[in-house]
Protein backbone atom coordinates (compact mmCIF):
# COMPACT_ATOMS: atom_id res chain seq x y z
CA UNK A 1 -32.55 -138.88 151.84
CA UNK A 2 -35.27 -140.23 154.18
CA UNK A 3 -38.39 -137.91 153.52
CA UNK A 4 -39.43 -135.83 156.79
CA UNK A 5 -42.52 -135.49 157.98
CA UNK A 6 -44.50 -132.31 157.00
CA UNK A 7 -44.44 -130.26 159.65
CA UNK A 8 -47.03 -127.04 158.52
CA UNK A 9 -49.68 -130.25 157.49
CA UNK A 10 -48.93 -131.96 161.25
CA UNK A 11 -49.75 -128.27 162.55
CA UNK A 12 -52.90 -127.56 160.81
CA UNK A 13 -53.82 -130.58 162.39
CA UNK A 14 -53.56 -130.10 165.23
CA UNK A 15 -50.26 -131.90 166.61
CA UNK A 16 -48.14 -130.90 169.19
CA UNK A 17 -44.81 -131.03 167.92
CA UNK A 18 -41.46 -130.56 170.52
CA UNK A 19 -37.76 -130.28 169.49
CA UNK A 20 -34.47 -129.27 170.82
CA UNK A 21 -31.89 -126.79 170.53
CA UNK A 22 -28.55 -127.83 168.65
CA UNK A 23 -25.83 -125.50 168.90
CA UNK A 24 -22.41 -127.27 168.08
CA UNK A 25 -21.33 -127.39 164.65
CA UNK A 26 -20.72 -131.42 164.74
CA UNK A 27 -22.15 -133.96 162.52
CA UNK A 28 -21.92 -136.53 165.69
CA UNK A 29 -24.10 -134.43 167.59
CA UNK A 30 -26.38 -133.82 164.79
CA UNK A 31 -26.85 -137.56 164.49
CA UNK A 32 -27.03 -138.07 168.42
CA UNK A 33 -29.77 -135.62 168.91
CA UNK A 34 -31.42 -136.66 165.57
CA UNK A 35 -31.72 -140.55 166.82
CA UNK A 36 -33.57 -138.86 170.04
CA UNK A 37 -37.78 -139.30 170.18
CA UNK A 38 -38.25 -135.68 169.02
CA UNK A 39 -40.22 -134.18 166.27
CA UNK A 40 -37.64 -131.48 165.17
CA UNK A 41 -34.41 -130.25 165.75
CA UNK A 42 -33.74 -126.43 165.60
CA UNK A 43 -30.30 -125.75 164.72
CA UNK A 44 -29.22 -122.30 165.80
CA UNK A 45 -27.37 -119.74 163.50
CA UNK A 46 -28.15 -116.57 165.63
CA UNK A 47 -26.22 -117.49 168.58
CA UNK A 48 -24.00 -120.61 167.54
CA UNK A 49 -21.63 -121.19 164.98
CA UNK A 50 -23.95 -122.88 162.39
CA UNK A 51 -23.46 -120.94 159.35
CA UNK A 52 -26.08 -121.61 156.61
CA UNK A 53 -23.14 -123.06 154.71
CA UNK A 54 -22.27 -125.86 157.72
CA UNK A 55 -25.85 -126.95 157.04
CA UNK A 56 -24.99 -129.31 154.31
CA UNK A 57 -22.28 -131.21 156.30
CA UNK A 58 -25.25 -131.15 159.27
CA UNK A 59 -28.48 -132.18 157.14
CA UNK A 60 -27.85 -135.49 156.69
CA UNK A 61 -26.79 -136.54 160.64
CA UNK A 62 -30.47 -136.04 160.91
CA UNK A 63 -32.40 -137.22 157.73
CA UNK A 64 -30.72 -140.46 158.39
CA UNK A 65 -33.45 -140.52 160.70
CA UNK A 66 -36.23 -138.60 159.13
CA UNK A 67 -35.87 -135.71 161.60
CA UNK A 68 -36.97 -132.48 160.09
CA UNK A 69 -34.39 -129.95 160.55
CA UNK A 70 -35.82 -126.29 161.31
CA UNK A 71 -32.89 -123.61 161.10
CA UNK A 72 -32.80 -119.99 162.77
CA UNK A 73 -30.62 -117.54 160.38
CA UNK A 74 -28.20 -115.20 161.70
CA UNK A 75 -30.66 -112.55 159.99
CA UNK A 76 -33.14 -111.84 158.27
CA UNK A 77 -30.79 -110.95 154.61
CA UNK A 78 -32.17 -112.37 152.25
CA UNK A 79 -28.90 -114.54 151.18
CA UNK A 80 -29.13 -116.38 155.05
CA UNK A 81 -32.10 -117.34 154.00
CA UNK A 82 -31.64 -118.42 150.29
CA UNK A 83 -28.70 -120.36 151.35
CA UNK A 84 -30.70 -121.98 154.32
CA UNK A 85 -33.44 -123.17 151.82
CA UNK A 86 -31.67 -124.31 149.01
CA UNK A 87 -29.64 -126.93 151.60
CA UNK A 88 -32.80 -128.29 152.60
CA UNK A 89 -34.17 -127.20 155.90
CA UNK A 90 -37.34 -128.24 156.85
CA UNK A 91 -38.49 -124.43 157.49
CA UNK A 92 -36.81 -121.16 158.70
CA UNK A 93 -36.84 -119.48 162.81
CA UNK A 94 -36.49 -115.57 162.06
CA UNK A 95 -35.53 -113.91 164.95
CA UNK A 96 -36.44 -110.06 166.24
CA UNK A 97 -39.25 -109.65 164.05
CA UNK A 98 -40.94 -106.73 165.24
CA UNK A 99 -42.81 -105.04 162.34
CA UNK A 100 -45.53 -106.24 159.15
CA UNK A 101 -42.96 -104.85 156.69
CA UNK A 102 -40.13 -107.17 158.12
CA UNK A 103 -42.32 -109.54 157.94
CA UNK A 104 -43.37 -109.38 154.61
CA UNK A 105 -40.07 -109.47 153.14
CA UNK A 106 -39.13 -112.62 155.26
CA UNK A 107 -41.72 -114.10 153.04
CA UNK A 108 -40.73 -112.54 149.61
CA UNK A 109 -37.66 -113.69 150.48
CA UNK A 110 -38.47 -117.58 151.31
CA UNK A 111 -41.61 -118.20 149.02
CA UNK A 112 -41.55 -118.86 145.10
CA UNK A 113 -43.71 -116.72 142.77
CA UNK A 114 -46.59 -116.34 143.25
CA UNK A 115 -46.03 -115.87 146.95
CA UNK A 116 -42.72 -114.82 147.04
CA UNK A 117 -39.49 -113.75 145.01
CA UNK A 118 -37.28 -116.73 146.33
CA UNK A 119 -34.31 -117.37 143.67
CA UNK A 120 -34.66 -120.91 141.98
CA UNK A 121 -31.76 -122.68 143.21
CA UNK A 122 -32.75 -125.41 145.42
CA UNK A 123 -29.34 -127.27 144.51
CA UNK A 124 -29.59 -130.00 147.79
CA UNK A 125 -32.99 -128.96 148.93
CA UNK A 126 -33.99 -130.77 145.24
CA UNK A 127 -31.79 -134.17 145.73
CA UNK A 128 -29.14 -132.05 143.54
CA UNK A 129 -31.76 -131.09 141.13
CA UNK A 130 -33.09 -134.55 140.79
CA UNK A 131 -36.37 -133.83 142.03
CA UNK A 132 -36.55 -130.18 140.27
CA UNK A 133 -39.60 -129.73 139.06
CA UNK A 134 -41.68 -132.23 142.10
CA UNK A 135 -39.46 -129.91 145.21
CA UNK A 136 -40.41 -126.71 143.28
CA UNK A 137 -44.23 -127.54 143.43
CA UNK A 138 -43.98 -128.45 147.28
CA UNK A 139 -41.93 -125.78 148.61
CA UNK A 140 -43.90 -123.06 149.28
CA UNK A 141 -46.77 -125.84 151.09
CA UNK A 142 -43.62 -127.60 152.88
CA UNK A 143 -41.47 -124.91 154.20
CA UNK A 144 -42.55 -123.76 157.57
CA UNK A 145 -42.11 -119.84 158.51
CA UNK A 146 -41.59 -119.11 161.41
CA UNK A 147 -41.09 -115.68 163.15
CA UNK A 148 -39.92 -114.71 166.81
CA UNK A 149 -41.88 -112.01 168.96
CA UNK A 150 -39.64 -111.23 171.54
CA UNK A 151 -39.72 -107.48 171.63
CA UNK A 152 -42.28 -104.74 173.18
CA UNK A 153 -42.30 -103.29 169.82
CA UNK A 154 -43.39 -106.42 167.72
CA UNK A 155 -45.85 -107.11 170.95
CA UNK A 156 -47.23 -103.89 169.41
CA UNK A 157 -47.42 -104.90 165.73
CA UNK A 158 -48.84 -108.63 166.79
CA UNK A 159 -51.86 -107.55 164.98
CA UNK A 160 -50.08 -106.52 161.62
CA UNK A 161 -47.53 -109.01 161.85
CA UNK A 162 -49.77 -111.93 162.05
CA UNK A 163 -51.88 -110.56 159.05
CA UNK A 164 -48.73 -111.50 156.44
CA UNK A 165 -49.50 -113.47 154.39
CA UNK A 166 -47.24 -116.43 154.36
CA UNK A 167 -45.82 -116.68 157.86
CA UNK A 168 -46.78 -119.71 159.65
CA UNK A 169 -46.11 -119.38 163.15
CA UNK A 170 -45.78 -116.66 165.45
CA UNK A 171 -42.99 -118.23 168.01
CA UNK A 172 -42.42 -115.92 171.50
CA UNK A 173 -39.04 -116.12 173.18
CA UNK A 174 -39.46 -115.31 176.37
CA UNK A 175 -36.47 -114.25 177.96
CA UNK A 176 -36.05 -111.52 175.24
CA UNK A 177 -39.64 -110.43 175.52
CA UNK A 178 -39.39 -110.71 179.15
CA UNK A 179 -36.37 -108.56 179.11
CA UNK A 180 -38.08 -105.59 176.80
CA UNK A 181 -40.84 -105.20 178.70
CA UNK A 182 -39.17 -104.39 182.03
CA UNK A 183 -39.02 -108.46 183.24
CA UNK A 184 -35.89 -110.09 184.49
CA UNK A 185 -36.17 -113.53 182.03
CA UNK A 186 -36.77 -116.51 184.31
CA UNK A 187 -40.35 -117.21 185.44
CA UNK A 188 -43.73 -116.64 183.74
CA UNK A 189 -44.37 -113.35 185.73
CA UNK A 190 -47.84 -112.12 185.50
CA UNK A 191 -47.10 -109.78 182.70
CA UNK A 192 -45.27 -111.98 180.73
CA UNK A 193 -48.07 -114.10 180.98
CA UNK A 194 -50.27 -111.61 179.63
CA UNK A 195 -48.44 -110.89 176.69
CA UNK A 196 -48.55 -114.52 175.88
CA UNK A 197 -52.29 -114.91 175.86
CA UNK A 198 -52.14 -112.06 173.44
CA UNK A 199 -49.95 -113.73 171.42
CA UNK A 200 -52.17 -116.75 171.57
CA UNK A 201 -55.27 -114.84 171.41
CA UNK A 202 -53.58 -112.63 167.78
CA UNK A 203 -52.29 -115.49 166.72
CA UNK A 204 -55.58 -118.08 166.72
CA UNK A 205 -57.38 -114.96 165.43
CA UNK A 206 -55.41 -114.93 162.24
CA UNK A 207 -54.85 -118.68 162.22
CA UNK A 208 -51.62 -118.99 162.65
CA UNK A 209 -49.78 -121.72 164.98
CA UNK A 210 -48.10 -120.61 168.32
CA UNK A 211 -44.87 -121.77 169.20
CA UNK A 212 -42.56 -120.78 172.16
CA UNK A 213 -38.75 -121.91 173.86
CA UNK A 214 -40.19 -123.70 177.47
CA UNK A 215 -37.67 -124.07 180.06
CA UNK A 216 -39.18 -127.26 181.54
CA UNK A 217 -41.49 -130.19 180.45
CA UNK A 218 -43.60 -128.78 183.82
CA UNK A 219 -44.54 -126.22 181.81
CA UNK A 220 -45.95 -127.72 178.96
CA UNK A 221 -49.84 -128.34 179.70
CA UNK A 222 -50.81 -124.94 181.08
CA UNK A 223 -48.65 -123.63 177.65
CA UNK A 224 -50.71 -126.13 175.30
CA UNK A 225 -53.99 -125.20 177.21
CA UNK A 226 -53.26 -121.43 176.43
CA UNK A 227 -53.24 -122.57 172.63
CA UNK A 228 -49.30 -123.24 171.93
CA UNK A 229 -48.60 -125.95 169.88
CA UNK A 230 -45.06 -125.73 168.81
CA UNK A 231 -42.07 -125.77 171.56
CA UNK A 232 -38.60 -125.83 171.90
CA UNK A 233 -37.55 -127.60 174.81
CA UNK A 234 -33.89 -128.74 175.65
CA UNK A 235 -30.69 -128.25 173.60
CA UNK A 236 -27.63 -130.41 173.01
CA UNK A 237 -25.41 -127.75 175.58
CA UNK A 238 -27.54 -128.57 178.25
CA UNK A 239 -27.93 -132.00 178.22
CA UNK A 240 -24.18 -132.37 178.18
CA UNK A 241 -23.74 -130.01 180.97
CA UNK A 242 -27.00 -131.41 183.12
CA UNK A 243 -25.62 -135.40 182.78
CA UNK A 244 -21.90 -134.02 183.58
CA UNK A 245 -23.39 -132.35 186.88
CA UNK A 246 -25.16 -135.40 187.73
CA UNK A 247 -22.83 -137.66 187.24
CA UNK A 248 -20.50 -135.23 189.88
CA UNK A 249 -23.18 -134.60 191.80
CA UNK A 250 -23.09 -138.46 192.40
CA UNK A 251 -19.31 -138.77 192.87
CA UNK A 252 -19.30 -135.97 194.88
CA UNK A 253 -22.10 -137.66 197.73
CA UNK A 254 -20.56 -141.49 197.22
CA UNK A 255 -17.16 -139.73 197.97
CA UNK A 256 -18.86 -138.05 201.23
CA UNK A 257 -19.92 -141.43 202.37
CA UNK A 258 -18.70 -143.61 204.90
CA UNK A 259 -15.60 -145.35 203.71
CA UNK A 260 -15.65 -149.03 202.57
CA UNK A 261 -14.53 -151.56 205.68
């Protein structure tokens, strides 16, 4: 396997890191959207069908290339998790987190001891226990945690949430944030945008990187300026349904034209 790039070190850093969406269960796809210039692909198992247990038949479309592969778990149980981990993702997307206590056992869950209670069983994340002892030594630095605030009610635990211990990024999705606070999802409306310079604001305050889904490449400056860093942008639906609607687009004014002499 073709090392990836550590993604919680480029952070720290300071790097701006963007990746797409993958939601179909393909290895050709993987390896399509892998061979892309992104930093990351996000593989979705909340609303997709990626299973943690496709992700082995997935990983290595994209570690031909070095692509770090970040995965978003159906849930937060603990075996989604475990089985995410021990195939080798690059770090974990928890979705709905909306208190410190869900929070905290997100990172039991994914850390070793001392941090964490995370089962030792890293059968593929470890080259099939190849590189045992070297993976179990890097894990915990490696792994990237991230959690979603997309809810009025973790809005109101920002401050408790982003004091765990462990969790990496705080990551808003907007449409479902949007949506519980009132907001039909679709543009930054003024109090959307307010609840993502608290986010920032929380989040910088307890060091933590900000990520969020962007529906445009537009939006990307004032978003980095407010102190965002990590973004999901794109997703392997939509750019098969936006170059099939251009291409009739196309037909459809060539066909409106004049016809040939």
């Amino acid at each position: 396997m073709n090392p990836a790039p550590h993604l919680p070190a480029a952070l720290a850093d300071g790097a701006r890191l963007i990746g797409p969406w993958v939601g179909i269960p393909d290895p050709t796809v993987v390896e399509l959207m892998a061979a892309l210039d992104n930093d990351f692909l996000l593989l979705d198992g909340e609303h997709t069908p990626i299973p943690p247990t496709a992700l082995r038949g997935l990983l290595p479309c994209a570690e031909r290339y070095g692509k770090p592969v970040l995965y978003r778990v159906p849930s937060h149980a603990p075996e989604h998790i475990k089985q995410a981990l021990d195939a080798g993702v690059a770090g974990l997307m928890l979705p709905m987190v909306e208190t410190a206590a869900q929070a905290a056992a997100i990172v039991d869950a994914s850390r070793y001891a001392p941090l964490g209670t995370r089962g030792i069983g890293p059968w593929r994340a470890s080259g099939y226990y190849q590189h045992f002892t070297d993976y179990l030594q890097q894990a915990n630095a490696r792994t990237l945690l991230i959690v979603q605030i997309e809810s009025r009610l973790g809005l109101d635990n920002l401050e408790a949430i982003a004091s765990v211990p462990g969790i990496d990024v705080l990551y808003v999705g907007p449409s479902d944030l949007a949506q519980s606070l009132g907001l039909a999802p679709g543009p930054f409306r003024p109090a959307l945008l307010a609840a993502l310079q608290r986010v920032c604001a929380v989040g910088r305050a307890a060091g933590k990187t900000l990520g969020i889904d962007v529906p445009s490449a537009a939006e990307l400056p004032a978003l980095r300026a407010m102190g965002f860093s990590l973004f999901t942008l794109g997703s392997d639906i939509g750019f098969i349904t936006q170059a099939g609607q251009a291409q009739a687009r196309q037909l459809a004014e060539l066909s409106s034209g004049a016809p040939c002499p």
